[in-house]
Protein backbone atom coordinates (compact mmCIF):
# COMPACT_ATOMS: atom_id res chain seq x y z
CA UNK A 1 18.85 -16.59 -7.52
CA UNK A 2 16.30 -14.65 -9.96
CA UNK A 3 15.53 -10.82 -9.81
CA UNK A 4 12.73 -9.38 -11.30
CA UNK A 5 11.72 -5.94 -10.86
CA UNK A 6 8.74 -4.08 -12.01
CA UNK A 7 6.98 -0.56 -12.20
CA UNK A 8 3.11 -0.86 -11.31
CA UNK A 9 0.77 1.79 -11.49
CA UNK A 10 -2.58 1.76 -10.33
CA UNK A 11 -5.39 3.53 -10.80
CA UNK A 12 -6.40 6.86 -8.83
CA UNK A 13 -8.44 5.45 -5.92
CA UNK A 14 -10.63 7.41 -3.32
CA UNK A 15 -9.54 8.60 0.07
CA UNK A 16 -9.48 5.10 2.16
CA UNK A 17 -7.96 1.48 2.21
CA UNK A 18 -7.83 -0.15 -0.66
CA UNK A 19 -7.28 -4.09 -1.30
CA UNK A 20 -4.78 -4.21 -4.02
CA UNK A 21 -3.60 -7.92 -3.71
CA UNK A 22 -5.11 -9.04 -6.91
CA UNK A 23 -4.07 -6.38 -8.86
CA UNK A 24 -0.63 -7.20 -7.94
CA UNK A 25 -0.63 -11.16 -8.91
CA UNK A 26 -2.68 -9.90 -12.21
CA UNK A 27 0.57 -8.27 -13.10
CA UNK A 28 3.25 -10.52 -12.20
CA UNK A 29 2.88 -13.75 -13.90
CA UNK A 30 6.71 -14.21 -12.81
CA UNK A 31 5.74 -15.07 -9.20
CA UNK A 32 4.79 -18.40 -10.30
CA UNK A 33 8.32 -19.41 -11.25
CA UNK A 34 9.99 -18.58 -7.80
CA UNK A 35 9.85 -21.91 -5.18
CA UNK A 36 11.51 -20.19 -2.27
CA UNK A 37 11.60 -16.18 -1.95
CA UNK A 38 10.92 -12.34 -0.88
CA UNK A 39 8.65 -9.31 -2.63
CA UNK A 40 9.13 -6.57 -1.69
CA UNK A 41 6.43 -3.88 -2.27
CA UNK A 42 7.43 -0.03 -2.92
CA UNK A 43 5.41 3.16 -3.18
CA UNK A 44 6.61 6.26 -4.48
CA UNK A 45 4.73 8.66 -2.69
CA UNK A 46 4.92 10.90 0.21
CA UNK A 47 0.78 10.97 0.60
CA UNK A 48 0.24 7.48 0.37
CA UNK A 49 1.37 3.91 2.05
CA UNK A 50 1.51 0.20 1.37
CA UNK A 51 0.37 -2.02 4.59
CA UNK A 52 -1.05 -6.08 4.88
CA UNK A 53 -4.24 -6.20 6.73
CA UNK A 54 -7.77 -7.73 6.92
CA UNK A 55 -9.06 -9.10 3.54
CA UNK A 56 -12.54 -10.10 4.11
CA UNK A 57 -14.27 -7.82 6.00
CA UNK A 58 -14.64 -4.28 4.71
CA UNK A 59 -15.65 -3.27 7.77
CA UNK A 60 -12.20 -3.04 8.79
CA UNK A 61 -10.61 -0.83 5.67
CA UNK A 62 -13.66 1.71 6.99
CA UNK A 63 -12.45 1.43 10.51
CA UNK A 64 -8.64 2.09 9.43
CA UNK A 65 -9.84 5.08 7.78
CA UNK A 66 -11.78 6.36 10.52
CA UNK A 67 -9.10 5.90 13.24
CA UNK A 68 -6.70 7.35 11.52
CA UNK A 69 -8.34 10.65 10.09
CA UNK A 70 -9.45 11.10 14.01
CA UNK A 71 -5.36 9.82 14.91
CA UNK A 72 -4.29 12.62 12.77
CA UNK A 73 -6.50 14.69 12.31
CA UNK A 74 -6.76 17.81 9.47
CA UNK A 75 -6.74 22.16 9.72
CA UNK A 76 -3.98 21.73 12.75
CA UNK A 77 -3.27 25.21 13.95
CA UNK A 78 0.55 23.94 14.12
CA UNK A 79 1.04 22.67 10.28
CA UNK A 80 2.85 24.66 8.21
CA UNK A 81 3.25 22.96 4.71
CA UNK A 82 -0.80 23.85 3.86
CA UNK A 83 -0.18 25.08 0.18
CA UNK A 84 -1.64 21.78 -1.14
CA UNK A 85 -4.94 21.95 0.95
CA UNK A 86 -5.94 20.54 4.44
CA UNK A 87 -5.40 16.65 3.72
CA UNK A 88 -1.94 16.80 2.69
CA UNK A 89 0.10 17.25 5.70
CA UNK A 90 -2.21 14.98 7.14
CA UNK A 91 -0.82 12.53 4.55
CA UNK A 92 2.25 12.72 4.19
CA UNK A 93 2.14 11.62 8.64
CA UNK A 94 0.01 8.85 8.01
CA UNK A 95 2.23 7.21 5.02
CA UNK A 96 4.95 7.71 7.38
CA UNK A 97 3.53 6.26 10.47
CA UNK A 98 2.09 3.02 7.87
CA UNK A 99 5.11 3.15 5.86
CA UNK A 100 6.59 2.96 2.12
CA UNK A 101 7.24 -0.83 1.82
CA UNK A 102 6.51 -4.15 2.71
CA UNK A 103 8.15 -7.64 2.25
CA UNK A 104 6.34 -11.01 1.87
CA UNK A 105 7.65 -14.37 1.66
CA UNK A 106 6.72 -16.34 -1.63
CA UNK A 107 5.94 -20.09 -1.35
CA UNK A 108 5.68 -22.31 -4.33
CA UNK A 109 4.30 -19.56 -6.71
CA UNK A 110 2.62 -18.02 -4.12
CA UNK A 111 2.63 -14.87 -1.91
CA UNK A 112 2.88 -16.62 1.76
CA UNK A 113 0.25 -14.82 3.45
CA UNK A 114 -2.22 -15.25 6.53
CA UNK A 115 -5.52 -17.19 5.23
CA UNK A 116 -7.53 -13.49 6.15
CA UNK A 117 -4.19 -11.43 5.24
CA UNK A 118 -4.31 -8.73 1.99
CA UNK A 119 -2.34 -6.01 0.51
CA UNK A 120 -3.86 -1.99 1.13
CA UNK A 121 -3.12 1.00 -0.53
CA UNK A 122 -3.88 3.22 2.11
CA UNK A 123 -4.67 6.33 -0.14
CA UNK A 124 -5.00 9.78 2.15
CA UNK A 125 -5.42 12.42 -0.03
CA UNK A 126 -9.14 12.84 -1.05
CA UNK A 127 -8.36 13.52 -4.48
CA UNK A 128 -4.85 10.89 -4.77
CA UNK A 129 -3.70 10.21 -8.23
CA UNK A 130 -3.06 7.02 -9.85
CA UNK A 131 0.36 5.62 -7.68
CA UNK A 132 3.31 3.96 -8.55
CA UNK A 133 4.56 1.10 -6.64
CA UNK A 134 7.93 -0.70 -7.50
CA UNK A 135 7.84 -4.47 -7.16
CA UNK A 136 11.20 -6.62 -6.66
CA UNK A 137 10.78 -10.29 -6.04
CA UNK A 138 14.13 -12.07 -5.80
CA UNK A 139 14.03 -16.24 -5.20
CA UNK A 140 14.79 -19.15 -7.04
């Protein structure tokens, strides 16, 4: 069994759903050596999330952002952690209710996805930084 683990970051991306698939096999080369296996995909961040979704139509990134924002919506009269400004409790419930990780099976060098399946940063701060994500891919 091989282990590889490896500290990604990516660039600071607007508020919204991102499609980050490709810049995930651009930096893991390794992938193609694993037959049979598991990534797992980890951000460390407490205003943004990591989620598999729709990977054609941008129509539905737009609509994630949308439904959420009105889901959980900003200037609550009931948050209390406001010192960072009016999107950040916000985001800190949305990365919790999309969550910090994902897994995905690999398959003969491949990340065994759905044909219309792709990775998101869901970013929900308007002004995120660039994010870190930790990627472990164990297999043979």
């Amino acid at each position: 069994m091989n282990w590889i683990q490896k500290e990604i970051q990516l660039k600071s991306k607007p508020r919204g759903f991102h499609l980050i698939t490709d810049e995930i096999y651009n930096e893991l080369s390794e992938i193609n050596s694993i037959n049979i296996g598991m990534m797992n995909i980890f951000i460390k961040h407490t205003s943004a999330s990591i989620t598999i979704n729709e990977n054609a139509d941008s129509t539905v990134r737009k609509d994630f952002e949308s439904h959420f924002n009105k889901m959980v919506p900003e200037n609550q009269s009931y948050y209390r952690h406001t010192m960072e400004g009016k999107d950040d409790m916000p985001a800190h419930l949305k990365a919790s209710i999309l969550g910090s990780s994902i897994q995905i099976p690999i398959t003969n060098g491949n990340l065994n996805m759905g044909a219309w399946q792709g990775i998101y940063l869901c970013e929900h701060r308007n002004y995120g930084s660039s994010r870190k994500i930790i990627i472990t891919i164990y297999g043979q």
